[in-house]
PDB file of N, CA and C in Angstrom:
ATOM      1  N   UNK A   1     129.229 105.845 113.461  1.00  0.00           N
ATOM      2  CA  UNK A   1     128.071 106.597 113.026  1.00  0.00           C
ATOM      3  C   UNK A   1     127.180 105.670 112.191  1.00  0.00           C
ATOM      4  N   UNK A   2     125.769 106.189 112.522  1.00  0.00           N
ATOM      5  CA  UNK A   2     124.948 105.091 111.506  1.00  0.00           C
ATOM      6  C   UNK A   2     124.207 105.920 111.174  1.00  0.00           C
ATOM      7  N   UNK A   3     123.709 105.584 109.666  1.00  0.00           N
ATOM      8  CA  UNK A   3     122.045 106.162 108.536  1.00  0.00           C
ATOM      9  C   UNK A   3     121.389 105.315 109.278  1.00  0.00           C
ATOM     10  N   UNK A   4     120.080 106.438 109.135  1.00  0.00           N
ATOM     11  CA  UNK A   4     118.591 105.908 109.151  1.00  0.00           C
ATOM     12  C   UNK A   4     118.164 106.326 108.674  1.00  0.00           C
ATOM     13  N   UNK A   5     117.185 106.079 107.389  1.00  0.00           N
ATOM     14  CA  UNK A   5     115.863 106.834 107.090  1.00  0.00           C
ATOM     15  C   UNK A   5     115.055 107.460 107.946  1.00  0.00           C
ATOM     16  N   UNK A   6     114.495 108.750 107.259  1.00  0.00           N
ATOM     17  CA  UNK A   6     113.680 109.456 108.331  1.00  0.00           C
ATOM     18  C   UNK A   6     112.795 109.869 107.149  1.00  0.00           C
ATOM     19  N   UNK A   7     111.274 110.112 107.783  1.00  0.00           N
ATOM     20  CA  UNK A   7     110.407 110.617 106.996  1.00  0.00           C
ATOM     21  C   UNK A   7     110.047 111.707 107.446  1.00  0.00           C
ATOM     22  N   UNK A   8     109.775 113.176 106.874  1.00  0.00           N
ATOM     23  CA  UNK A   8     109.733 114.028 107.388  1.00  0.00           C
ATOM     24  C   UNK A   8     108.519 114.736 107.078  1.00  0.00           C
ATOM     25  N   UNK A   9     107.604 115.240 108.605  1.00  0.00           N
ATOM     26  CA  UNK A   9     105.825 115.268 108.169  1.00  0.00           C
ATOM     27  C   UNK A   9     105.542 117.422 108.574  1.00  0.00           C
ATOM     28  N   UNK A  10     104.953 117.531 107.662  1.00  0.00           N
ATOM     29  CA  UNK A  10     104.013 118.632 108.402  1.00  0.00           C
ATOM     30  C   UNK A  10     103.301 118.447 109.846  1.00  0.00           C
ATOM     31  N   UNK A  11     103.327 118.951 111.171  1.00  0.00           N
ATOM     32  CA  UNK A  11     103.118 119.254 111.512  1.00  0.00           C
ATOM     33  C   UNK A  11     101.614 119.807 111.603  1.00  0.00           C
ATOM     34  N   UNK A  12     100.506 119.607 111.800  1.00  0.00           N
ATOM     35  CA  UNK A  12      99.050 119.926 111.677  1.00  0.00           C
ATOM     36  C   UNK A  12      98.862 121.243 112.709  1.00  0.00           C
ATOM     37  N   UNK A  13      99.375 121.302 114.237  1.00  0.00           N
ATOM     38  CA  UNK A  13      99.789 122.342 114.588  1.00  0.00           C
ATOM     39  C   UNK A  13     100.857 123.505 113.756  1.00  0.00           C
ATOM     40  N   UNK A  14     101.637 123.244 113.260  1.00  0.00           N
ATOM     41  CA  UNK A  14     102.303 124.092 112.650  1.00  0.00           C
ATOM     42  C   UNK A  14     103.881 123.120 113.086  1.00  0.00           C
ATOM     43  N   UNK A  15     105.297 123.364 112.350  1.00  0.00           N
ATOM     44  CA  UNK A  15     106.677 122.997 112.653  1.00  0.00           C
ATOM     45  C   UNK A  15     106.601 121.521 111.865  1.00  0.00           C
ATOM     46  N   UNK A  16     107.327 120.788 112.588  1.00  0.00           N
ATOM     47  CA  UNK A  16     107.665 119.398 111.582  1.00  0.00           C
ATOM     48  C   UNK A  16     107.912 118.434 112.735  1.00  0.00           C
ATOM     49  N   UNK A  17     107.612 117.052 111.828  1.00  0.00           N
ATOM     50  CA  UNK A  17     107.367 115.842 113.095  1.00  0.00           C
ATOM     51  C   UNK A  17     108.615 114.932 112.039  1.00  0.00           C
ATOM     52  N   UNK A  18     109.385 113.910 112.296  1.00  0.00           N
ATOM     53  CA  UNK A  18     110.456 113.278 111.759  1.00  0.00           C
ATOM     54  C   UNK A  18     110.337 111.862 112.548  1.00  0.00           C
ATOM     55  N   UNK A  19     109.859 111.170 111.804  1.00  0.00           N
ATOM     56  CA  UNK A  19     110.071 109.450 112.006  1.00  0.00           C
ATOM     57  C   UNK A  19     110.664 108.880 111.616  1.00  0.00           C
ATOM     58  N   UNK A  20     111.021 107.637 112.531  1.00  0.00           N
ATOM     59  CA  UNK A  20     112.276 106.632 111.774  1.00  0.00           C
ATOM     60  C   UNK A  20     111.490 105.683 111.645  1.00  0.00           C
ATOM     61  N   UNK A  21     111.468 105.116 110.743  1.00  0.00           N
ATOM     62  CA  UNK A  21     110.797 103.677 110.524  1.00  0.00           C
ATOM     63  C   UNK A  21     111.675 102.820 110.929  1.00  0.00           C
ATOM     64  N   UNK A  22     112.596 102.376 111.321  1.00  0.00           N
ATOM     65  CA  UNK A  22     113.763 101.583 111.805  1.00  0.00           C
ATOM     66  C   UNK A  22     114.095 101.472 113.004  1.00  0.00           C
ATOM     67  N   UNK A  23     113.474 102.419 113.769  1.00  0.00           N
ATOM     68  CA  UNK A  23     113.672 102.899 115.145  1.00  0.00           C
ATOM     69  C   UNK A  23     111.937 102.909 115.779  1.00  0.00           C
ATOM     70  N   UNK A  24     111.704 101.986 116.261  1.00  0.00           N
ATOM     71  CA  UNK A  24     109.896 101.932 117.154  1.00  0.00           C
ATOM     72  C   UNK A  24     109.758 103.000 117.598  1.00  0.00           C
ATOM     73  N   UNK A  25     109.028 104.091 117.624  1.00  0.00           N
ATOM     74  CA  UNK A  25     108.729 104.924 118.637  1.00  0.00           C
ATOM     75  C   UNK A  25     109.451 106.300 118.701  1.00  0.00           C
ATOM     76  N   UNK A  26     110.751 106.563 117.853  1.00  0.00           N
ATOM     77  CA  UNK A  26     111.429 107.317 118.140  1.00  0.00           C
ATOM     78  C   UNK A  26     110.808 108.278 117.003  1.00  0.00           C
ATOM     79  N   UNK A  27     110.932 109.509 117.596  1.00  0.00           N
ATOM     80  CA  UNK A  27     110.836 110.462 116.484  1.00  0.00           C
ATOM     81  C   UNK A  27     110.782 111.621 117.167  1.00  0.00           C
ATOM     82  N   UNK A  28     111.072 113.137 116.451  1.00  0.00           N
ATOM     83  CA  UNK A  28     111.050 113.930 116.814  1.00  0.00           C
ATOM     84  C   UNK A  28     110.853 115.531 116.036  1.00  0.00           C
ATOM     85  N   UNK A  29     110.550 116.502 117.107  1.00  0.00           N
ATOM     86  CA  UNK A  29     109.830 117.716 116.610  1.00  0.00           C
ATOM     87  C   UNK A  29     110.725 118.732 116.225  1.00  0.00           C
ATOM     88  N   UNK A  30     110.018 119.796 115.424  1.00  0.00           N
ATOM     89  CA  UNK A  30     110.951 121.047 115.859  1.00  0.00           C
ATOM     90  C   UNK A  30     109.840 122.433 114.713  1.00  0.00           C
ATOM     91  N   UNK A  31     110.338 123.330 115.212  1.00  0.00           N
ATOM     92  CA  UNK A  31     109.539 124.272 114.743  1.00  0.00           C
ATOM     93  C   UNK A  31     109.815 124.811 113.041  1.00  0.00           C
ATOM     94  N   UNK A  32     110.880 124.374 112.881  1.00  0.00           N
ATOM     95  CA  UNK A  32     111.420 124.744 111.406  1.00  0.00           C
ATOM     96  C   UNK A  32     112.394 123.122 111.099  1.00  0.00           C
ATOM     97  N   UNK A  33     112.384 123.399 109.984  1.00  0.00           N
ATOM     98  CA  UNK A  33     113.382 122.211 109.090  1.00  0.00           C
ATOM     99  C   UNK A  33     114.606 122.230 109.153  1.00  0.00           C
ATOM    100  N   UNK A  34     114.892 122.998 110.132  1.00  0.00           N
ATOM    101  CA  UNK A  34     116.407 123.364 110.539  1.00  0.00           C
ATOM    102  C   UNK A  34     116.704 122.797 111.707  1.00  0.00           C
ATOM    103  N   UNK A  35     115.360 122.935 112.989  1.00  0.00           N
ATOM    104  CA  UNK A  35     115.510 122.616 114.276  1.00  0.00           C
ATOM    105  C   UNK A  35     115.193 120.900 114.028  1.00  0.00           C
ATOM    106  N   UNK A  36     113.890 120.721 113.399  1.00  0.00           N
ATOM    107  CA  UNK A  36     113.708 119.116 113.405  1.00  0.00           C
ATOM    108  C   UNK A  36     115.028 118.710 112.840  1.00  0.00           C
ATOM    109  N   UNK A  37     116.212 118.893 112.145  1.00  0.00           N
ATOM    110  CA  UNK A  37     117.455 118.344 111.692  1.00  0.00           C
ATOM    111  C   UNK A  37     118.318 118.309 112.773  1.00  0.00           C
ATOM    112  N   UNK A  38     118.218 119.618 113.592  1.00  0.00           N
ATOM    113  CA  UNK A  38     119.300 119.349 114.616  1.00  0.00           C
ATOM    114  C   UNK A  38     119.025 118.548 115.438  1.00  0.00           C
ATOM    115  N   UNK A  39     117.456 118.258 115.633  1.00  0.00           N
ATOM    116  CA  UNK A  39     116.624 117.512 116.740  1.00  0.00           C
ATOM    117  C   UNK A  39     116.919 115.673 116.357  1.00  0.00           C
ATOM    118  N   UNK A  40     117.310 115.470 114.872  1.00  0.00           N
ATOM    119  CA  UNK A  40     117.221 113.985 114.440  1.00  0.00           C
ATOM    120  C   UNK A  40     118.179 113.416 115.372  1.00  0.00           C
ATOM    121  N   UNK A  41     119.708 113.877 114.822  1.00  0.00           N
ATOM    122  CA  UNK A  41     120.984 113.052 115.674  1.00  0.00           C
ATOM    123  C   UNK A  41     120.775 113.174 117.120  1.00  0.00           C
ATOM    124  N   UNK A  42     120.293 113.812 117.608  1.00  0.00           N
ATOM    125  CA  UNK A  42     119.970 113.529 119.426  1.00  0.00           C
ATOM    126  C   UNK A  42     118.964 112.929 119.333  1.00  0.00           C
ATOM    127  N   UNK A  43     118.245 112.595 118.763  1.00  0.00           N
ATOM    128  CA  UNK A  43     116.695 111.734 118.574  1.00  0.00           C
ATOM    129  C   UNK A  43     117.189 109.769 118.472  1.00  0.00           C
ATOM    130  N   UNK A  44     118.156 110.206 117.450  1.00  0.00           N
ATOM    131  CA  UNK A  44     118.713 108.812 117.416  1.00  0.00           C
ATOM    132  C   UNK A  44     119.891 108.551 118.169  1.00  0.00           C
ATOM    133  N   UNK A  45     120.454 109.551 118.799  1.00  0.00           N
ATOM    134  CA  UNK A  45     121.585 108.778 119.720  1.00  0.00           C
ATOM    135  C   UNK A  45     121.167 108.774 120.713  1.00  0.00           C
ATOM    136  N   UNK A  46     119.862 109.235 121.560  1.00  0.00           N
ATOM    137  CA  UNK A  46     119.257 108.924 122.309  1.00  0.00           C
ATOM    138  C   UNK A  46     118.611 107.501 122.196  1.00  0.00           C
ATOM    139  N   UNK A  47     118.046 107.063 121.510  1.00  0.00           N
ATOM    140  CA  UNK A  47     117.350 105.934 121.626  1.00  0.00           C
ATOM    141  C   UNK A  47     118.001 104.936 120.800  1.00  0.00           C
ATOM    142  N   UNK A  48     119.418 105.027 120.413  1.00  0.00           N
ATOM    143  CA  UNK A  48     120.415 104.018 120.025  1.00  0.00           C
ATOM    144  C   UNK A  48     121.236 103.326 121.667  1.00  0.00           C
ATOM    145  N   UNK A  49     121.333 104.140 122.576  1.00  0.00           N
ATOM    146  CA  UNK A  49     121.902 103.840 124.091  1.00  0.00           C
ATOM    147  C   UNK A  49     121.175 102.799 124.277  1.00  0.00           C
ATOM    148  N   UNK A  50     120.205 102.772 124.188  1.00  0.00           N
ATOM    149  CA  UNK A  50     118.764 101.183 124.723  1.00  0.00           C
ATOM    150  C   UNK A  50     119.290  99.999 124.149  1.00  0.00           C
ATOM    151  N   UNK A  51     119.383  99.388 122.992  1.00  0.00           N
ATOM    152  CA  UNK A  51     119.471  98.364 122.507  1.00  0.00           C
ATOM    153  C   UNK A  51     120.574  97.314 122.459  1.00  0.00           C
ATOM    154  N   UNK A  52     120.733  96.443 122.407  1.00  0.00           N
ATOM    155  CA  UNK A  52     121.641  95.226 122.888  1.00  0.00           C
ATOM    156  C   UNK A  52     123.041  95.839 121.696  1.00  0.00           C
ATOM    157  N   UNK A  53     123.434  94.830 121.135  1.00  0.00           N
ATOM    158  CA  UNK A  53     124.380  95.635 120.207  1.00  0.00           C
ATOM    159  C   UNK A  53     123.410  94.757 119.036  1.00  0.00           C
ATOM    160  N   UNK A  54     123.674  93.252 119.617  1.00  0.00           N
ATOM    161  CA  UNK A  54     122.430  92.473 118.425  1.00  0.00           C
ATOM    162  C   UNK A  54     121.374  93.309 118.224  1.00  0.00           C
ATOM    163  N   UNK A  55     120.522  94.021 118.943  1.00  0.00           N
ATOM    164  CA  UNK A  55     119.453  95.120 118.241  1.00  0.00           C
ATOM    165  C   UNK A  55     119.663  95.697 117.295  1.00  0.00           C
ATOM    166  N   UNK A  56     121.303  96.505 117.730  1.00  0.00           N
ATOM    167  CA  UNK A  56     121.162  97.494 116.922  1.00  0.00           C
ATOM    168  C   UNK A  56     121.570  97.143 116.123  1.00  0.00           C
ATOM    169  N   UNK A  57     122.461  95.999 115.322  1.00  0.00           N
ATOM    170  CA  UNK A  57     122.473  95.235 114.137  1.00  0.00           C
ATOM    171  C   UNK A  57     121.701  95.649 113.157  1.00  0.00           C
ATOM    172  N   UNK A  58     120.490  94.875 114.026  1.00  0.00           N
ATOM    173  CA  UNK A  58     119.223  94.435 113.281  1.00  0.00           C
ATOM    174  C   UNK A  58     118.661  96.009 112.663  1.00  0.00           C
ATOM    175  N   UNK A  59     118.463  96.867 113.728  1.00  0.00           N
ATOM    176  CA  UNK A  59     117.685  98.375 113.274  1.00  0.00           C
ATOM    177  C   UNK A  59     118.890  98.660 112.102  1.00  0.00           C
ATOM    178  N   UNK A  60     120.364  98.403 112.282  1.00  0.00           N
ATOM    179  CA  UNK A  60     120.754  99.633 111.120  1.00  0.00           C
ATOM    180  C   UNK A  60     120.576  98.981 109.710  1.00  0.00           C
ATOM    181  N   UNK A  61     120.482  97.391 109.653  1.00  0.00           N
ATOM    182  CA  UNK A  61     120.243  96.497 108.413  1.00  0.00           C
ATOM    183  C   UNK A  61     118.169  96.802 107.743  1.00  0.00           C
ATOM    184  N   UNK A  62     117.442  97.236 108.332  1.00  0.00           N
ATOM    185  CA  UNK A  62     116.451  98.064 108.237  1.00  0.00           C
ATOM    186  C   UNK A  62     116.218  99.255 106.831  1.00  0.00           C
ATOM    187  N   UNK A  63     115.967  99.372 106.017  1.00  0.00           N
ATOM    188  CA  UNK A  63     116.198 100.260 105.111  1.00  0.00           C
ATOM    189  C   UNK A  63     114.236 100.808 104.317  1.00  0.00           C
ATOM    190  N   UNK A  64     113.777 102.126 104.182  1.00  0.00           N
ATOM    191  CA  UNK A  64     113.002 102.027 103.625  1.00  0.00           C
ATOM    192  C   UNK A  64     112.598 101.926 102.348  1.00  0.00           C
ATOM    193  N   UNK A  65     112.057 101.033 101.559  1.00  0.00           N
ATOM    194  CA  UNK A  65     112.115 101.097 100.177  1.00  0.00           C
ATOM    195  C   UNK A  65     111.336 101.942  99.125  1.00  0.00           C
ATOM    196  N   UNK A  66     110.541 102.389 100.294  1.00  0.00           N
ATOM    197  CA  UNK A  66     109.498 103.062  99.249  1.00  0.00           C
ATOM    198  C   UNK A  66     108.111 103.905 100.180  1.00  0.00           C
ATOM    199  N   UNK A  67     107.445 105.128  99.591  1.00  0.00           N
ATOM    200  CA  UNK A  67     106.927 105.531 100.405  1.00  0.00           C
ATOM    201  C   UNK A  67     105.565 105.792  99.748  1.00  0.00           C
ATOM    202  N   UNK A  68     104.144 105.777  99.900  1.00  0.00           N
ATOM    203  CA  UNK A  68     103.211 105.757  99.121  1.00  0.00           C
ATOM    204  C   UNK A  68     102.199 106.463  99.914  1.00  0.00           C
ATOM    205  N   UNK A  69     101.573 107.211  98.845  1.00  0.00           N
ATOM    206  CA  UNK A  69     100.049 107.441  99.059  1.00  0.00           C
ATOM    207  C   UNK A  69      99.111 106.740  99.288  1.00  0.00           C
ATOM    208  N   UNK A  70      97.973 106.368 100.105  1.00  0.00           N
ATOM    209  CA  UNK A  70      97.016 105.648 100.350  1.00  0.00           C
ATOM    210  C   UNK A  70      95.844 105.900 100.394  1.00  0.00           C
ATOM    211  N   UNK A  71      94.998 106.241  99.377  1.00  0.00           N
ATOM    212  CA  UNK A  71      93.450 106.406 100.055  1.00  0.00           C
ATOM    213  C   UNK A  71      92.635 105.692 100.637  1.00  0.00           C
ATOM    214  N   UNK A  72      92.009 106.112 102.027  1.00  0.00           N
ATOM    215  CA  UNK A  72      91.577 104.977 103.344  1.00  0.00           C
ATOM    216  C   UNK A  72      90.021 105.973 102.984  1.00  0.00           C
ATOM    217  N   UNK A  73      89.028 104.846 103.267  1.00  0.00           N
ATOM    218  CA  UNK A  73      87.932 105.444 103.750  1.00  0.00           C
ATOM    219  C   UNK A  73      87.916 105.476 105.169  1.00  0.00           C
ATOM    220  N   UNK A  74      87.294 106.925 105.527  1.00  0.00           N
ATOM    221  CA  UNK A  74      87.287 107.110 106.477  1.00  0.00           C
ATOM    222  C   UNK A  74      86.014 106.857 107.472  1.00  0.00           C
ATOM    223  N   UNK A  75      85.111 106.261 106.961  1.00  0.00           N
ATOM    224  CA  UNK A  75      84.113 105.312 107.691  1.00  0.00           C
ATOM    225  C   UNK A  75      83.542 104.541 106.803  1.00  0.00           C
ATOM    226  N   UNK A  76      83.753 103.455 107.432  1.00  0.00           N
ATOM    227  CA  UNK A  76      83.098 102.241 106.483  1.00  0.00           C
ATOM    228  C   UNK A  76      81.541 101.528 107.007  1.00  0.00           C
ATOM    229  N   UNK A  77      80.762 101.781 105.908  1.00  0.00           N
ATOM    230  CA  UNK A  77      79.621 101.624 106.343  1.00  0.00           C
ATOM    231  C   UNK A  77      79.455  99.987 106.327  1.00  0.00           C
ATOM    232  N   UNK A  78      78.060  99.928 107.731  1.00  0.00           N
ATOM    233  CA  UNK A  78      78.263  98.496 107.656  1.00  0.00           C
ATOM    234  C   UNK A  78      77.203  97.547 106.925  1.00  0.00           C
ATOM    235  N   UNK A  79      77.339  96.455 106.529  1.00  0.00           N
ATOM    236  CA  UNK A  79      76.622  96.139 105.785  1.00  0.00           C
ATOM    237  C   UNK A  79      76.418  94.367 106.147  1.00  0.00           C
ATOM    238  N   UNK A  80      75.197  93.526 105.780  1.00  0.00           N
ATOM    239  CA  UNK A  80      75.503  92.477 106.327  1.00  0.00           C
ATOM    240  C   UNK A  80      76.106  91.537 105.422  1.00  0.00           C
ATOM    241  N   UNK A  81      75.940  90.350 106.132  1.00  0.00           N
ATOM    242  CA  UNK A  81      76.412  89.527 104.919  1.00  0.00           C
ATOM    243  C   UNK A  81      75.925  88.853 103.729  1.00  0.00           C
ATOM    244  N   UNK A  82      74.681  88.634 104.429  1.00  0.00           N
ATOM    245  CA  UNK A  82      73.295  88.543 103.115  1.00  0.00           C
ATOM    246  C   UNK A  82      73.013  89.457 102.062  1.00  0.00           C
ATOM    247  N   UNK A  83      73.978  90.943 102.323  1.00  0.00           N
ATOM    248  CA  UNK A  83      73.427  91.934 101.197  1.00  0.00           C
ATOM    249  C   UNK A  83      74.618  91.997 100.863  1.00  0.00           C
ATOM    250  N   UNK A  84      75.849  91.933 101.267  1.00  0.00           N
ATOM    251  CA  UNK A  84      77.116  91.470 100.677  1.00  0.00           C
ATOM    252  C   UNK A  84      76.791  90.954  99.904  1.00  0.00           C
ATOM    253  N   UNK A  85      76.619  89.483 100.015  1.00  0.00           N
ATOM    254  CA  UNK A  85      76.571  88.177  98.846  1.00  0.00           C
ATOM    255  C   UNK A  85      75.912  88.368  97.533  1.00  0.00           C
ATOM    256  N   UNK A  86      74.594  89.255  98.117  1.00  0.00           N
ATOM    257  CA  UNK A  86      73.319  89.624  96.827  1.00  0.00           C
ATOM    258  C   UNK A  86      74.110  90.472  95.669  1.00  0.00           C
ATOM    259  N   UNK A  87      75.007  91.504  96.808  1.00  0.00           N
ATOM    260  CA  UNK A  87      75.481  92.612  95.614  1.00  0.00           C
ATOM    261  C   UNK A  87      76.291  91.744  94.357  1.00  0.00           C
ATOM    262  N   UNK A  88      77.307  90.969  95.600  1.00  0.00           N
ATOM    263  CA  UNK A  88      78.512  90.370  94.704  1.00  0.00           C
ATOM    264  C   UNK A  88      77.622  89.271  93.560  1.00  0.00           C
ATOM    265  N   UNK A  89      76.780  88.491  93.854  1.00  0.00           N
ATOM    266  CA  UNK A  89      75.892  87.562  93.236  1.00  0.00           C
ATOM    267  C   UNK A  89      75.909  88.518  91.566  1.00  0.00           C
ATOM    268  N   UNK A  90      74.948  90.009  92.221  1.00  0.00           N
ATOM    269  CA  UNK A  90      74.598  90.621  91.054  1.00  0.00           C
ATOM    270  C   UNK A  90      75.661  91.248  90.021  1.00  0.00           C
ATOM    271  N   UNK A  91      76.837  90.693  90.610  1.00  0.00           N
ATOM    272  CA  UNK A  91      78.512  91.570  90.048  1.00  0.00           C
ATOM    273  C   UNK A  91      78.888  90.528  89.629  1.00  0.00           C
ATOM    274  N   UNK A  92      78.083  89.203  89.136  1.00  0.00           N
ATOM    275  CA  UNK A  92      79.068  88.145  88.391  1.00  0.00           C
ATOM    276  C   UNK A  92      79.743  86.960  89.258  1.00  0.00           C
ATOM    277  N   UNK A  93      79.519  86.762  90.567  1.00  0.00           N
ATOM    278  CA  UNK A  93      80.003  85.751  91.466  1.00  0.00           C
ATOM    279  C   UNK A  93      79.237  84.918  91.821  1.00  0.00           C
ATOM    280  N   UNK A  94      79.875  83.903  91.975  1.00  0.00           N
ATOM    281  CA  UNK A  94      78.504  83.499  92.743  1.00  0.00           C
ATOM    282  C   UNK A  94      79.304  82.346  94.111  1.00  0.00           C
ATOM    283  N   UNK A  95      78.651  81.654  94.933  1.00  0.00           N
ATOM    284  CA  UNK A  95      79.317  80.571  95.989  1.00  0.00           C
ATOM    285  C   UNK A  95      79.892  79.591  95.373  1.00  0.00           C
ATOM    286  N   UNK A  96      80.892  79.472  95.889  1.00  0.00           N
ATOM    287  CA  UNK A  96      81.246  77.690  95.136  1.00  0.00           C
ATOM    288  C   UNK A  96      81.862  77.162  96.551  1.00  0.00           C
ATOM    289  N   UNK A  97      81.657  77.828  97.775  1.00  0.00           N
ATOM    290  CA  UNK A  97      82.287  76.883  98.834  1.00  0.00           C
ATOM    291  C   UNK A  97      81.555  77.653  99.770  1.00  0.00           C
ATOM    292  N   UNK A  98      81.210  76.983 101.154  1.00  0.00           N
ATOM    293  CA  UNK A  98      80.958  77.666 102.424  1.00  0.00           C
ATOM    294  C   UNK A  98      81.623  76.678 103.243  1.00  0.00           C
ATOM    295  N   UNK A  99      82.324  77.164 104.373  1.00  0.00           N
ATOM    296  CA  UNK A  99      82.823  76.401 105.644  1.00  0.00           C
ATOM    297  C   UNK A  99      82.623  76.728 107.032  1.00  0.00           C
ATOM    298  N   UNK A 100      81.796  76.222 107.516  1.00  0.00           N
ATOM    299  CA  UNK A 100      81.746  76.798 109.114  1.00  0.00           C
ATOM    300  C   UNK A 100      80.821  78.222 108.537  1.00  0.00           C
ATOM    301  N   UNK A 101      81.177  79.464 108.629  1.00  0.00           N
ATOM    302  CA  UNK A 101      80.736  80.607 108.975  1.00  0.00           C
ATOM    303  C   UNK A 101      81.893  81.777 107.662  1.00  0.00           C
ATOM    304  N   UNK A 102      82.424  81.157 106.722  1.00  0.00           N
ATOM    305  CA  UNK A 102      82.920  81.745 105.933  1.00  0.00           C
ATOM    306  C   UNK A 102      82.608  80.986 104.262  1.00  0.00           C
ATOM    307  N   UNK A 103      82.381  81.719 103.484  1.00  0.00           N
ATOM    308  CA  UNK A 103      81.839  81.554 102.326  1.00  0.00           C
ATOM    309  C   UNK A 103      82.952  82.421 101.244  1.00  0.00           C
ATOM    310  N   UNK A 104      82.934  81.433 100.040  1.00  0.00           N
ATOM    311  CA  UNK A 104      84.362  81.957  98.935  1.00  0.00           C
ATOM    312  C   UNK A 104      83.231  81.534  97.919  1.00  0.00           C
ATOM    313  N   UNK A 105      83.441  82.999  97.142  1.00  0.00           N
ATOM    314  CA  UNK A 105      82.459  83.680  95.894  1.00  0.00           C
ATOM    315  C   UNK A 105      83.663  83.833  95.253  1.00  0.00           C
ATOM    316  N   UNK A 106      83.191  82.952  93.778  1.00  0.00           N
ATOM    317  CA  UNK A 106      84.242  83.328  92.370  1.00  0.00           C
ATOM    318  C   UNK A 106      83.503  84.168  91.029  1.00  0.00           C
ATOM    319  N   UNK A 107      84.355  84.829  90.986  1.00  0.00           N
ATOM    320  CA  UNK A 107      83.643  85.324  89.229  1.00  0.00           C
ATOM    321  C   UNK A 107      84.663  84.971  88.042  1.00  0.00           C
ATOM    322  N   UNK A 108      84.518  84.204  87.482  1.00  0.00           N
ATOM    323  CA  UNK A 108      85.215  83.767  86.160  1.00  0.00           C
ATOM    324  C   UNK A 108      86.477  85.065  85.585  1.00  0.00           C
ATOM    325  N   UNK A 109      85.604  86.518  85.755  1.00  0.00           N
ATOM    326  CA  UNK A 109      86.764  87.377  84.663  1.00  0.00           C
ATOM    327  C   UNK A 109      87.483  88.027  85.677  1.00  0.00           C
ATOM    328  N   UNK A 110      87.423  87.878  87.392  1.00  0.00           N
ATOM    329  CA  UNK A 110      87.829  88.070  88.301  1.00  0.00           C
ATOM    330  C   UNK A 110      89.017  87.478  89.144  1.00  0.00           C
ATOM    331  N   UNK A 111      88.359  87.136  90.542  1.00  0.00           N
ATOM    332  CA  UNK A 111      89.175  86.626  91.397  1.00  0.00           C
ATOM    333  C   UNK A 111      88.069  86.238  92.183  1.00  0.00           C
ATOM    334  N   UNK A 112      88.442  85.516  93.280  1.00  0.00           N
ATOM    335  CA  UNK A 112      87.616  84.836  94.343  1.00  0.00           C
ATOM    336  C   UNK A 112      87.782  85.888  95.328  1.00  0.00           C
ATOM    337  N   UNK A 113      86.601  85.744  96.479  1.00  0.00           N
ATOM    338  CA  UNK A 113      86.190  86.682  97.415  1.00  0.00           C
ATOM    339  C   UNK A 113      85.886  85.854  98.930  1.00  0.00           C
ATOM    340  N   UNK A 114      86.728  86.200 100.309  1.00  0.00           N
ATOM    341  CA  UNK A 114      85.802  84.989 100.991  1.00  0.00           C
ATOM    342  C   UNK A 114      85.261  85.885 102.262  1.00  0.00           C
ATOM    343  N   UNK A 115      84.740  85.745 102.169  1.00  0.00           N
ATOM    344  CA  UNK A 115      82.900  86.527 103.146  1.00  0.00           C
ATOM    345  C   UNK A 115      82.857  85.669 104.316  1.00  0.00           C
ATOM    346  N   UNK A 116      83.438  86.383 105.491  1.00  0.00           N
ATOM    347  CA  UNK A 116      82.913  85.877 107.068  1.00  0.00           C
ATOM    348  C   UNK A 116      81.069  86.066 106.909  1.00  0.00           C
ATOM    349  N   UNK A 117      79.989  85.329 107.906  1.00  0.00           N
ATOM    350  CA  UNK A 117      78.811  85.724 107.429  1.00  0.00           C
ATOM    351  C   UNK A 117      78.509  85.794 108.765  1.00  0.00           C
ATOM    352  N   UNK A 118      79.378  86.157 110.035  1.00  0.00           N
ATOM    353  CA  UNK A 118      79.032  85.375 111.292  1.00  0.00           C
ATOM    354  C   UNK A 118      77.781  85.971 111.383  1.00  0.00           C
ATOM    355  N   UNK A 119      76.939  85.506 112.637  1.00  0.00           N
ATOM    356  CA  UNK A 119      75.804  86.219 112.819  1.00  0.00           C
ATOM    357  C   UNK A 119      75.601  87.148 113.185  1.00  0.00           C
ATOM    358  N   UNK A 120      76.615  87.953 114.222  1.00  0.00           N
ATOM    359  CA  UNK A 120      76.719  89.210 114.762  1.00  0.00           C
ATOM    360  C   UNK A 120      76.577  90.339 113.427  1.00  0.00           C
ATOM    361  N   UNK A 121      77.641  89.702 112.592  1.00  0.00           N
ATOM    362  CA  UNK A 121      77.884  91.205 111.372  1.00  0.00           C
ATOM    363  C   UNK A 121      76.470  91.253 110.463  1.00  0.00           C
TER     364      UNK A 121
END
């Protein structure tokens, strides 16, 4: 018998969705937190049959350490690179290198920044 971490999601239709991070691809449904549980161990002894034995080594040495919140924007507006540079300019940076088609802006109470400028963007 082997552990795997599983993360266990709401459902946006309604029931519950269960991923393995250790396992590519595998995961599975169920309408209550009772059925997605019974649904895990056939979820993973199904898609434990596939792998070499060296695979499955590797997947059960796999462990998750930690699980986090992320706020993503959800459209990123575009902007070029000339009004990039101006903003950052006016935020305390300024160029201290360009190469080819990429440019690295430092600000002293900061960190450095490096700006593709191709011509397309």
């Amino acid at each position: 018998m082997h552990e795997f971490d599983v993360v266990l999601l709401e459902d946006e239709t309604g029931g519950y969705v269960a991923l393995f991070p250790a396992l590519p691809g595998c995961h599975t449904l169920g309408d209550t937190l009772a059925e997605v549980m019974d649904n895990i161990k056939e979820a993973i002894d199904l898609y434990m049959e596939t792998p070499t034995e060296r695979e499955k080594k590797d997947l059960i040495k796999e462990k998750v350490v930690d699980i986090q919140k992320v706020a993503a924007l959800s459209k990123i507006l575009p902007i070029s690179a000339d009004k990039l540079i101006k903003v950052l300019e006016k935020k305390g940076f300024r160029v201290v290198r360009q190469k080819g088609s990429h440019v690295m802006l430092f600000n002293p109470q900061s960190f450095a920044i490096f700006c593709s400028i191709h011509p397309w963007l």
